[in-house]
C-alpha atoms as a PDB file:
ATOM      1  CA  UNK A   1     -25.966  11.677  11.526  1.00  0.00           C
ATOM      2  CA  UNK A   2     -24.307  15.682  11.989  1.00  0.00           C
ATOM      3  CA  UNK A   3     -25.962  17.679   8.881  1.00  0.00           C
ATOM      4  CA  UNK A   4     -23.313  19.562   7.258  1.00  0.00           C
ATOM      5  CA  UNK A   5     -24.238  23.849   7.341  1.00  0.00           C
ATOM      6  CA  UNK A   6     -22.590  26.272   6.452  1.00  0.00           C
ATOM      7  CA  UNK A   7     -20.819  28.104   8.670  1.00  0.00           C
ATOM      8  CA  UNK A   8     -21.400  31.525   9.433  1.00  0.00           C
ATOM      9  CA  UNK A   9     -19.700  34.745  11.581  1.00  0.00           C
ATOM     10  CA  UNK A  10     -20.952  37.791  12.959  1.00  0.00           C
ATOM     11  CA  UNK A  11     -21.250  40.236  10.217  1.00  0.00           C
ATOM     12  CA  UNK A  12     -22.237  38.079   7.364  1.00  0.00           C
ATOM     13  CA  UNK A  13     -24.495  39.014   4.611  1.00  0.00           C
ATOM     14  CA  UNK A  14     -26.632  35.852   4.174  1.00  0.00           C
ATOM     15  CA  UNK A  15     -29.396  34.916   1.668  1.00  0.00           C
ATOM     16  CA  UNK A  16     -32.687  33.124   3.089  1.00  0.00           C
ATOM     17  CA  UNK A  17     -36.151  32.483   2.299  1.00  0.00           C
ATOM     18  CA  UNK A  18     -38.625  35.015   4.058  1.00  0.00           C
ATOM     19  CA  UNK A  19     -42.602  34.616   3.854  1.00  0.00           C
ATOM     20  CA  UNK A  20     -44.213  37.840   2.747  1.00  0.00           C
ATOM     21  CA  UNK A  21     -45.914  39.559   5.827  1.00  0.00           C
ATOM     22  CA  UNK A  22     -49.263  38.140   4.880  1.00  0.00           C
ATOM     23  CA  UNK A  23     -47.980  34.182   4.426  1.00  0.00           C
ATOM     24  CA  UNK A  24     -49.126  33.944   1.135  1.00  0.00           C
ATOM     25  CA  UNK A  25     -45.696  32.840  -0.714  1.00  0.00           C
ATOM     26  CA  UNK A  26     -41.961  33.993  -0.205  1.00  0.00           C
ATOM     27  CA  UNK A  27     -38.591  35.569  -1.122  1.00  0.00           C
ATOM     28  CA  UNK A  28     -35.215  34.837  -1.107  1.00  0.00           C
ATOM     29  CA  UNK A  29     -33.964  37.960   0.853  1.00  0.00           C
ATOM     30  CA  UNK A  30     -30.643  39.072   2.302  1.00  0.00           C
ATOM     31  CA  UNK A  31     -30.059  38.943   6.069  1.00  0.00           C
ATOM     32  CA  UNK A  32     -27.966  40.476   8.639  1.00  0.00           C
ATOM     33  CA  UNK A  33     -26.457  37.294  10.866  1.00  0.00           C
ATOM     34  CA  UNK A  34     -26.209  39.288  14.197  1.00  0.00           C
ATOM     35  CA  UNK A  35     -25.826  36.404  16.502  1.00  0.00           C
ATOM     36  CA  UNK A  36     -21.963  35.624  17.747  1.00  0.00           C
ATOM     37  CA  UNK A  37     -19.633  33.434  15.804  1.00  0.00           C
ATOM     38  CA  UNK A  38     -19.552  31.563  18.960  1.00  0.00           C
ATOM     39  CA  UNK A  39     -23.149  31.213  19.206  1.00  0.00           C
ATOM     40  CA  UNK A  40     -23.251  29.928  15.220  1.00  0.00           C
ATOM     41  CA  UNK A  41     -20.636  27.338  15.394  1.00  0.00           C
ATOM     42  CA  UNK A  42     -22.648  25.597  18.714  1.00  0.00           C
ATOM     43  CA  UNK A  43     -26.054  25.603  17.364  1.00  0.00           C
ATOM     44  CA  UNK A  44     -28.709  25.117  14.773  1.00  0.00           C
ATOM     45  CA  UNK A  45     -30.244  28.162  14.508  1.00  0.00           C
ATOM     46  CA  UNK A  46     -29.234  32.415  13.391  1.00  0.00           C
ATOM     47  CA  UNK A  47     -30.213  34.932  14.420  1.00  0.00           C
ATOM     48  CA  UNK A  48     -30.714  37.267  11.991  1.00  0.00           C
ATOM     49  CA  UNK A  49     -31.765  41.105  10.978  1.00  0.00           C
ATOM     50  CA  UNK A  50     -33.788  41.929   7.965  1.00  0.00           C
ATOM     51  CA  UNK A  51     -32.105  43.668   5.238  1.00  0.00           C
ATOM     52  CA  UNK A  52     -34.110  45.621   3.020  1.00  0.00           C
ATOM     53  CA  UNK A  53     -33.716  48.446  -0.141  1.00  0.00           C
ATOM     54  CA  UNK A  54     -36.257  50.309   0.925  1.00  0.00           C
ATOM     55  CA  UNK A  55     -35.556  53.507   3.297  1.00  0.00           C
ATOM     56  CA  UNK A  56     -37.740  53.320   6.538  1.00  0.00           C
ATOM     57  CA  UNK A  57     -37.909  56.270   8.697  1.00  0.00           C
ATOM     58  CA  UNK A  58     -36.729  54.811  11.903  1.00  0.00           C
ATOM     59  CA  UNK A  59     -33.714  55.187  14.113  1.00  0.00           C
ATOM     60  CA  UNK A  60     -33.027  51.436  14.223  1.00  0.00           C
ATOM     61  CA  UNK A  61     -32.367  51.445   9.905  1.00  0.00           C
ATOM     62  CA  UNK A  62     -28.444  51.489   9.615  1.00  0.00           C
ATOM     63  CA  UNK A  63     -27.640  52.448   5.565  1.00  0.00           C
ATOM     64  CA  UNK A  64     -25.236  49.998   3.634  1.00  0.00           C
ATOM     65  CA  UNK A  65     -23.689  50.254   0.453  1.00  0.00           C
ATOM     66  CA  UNK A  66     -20.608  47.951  -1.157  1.00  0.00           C
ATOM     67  CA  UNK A  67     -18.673  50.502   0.557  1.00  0.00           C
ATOM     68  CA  UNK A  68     -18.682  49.181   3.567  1.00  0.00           C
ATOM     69  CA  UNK A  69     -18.519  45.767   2.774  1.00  0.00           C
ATOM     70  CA  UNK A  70     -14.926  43.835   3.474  1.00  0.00           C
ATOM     71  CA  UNK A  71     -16.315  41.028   0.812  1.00  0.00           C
ATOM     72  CA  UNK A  72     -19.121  40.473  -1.797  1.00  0.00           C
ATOM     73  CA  UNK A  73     -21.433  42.931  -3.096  1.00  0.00           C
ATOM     74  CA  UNK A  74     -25.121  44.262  -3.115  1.00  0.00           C
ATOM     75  CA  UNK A  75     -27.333  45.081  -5.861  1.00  0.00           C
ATOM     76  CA  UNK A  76     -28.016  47.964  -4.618  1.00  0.00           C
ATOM     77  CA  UNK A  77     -27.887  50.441  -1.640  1.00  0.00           C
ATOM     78  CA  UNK A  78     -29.818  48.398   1.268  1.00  0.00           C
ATOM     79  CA  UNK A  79     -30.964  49.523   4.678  1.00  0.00           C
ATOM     80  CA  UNK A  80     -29.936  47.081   7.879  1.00  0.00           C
ATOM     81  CA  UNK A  81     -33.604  47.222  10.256  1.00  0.00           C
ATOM     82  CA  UNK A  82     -31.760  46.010  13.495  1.00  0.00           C
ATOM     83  CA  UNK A  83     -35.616  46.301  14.883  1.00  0.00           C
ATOM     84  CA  UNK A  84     -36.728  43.571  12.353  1.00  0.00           C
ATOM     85  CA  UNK A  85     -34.696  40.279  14.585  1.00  0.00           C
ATOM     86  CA  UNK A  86     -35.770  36.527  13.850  1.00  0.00           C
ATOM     87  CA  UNK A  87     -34.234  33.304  14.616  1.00  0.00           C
ATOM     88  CA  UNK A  88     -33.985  30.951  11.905  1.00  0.00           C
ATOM     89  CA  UNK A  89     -32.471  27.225  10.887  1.00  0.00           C
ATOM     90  CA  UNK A  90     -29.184  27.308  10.107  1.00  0.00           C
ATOM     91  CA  UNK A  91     -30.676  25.362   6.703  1.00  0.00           C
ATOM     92  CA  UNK A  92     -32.574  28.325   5.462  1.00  0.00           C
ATOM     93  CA  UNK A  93     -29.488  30.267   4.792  1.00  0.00           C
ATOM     94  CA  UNK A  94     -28.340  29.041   1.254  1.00  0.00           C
ATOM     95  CA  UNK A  95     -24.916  30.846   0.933  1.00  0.00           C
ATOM     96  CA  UNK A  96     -23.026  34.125   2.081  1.00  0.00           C
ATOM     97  CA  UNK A  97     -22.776  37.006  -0.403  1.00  0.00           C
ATOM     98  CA  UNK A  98     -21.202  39.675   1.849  1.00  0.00           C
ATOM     99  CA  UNK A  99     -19.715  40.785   5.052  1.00  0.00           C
ATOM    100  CA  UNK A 100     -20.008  44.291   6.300  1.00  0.00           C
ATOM    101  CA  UNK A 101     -16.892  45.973   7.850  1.00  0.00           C
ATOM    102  CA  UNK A 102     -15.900  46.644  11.448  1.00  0.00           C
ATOM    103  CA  UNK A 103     -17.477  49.990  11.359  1.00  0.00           C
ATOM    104  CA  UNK A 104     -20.678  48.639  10.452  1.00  0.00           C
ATOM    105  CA  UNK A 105     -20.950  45.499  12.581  1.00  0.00           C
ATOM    106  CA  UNK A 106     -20.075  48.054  15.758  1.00  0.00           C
ATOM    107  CA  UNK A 107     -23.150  50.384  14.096  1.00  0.00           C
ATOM    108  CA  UNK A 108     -25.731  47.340  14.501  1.00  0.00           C
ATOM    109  CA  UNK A 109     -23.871  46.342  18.164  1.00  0.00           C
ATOM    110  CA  UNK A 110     -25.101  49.576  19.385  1.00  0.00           C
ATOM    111  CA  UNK A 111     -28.452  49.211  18.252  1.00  0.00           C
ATOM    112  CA  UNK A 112     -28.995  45.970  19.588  1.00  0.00           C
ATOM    113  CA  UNK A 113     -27.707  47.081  23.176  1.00  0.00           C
ATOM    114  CA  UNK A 114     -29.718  49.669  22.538  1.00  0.00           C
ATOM    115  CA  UNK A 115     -32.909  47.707  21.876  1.00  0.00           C
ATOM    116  CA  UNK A 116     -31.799  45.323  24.990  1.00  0.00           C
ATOM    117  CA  UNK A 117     -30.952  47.893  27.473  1.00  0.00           C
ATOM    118  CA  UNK A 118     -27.399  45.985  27.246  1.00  0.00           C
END
């Protein structure tokens, strides 16, 4: 029997369940889904970039704010770590609360092929 996901583009703000860094519990946290809407659709897995409110001094953080989101909001001004990538089930993501704008998604494009050498 198919399980039933939901399903999820490019650009999506999602909401999954992330261990702390030391494994001793976890926290629903928002994600970045950075794989393609192709790739989504035809398998069980994201992958996904860490979203975070706290500024890092790095030149992989990308600053977002409900101003550059096409739909839903954040709580609060967040911080996109395109260096922070994981793969997870598509089960883990519980629902979609935003979707960050062309402008954006081409932002975090840039950093992965940066990242890649793509």
């Amino acid at each position: 029997m198919r399980m039933s996901y939901l399903n999820f583009e490019q650009g999506d703000i999602a909401v999954i369940e992330l261990p702390f860094s030391n494994y001793t519990g976890s926290k629903l946290r928002p994600v970045l889904v950075v794989s393609s809407s192709s790739f989504n659709r035809n398998n069980l897995d994201l992958v996904v970039a860490k979203i975070t409110g706290t500024k890092l001094d790095s030149d992989l953080i990308i600053e977002i704010n409900n101003g550059q989101l096409v739909e839903g909001a954040l709580k609060k001004k967040s911080y996109i770590d395109t260096g922070f990538l994981m793969a997870v089930e598509k089960s883990l993501a519980t629902k979609r609360i935003a979707k960050i704008n062309q402008i954006t998604l081409a932002k975090v494009k840039e950093k992965l092929a940066n990242i890649f050498s793509l």
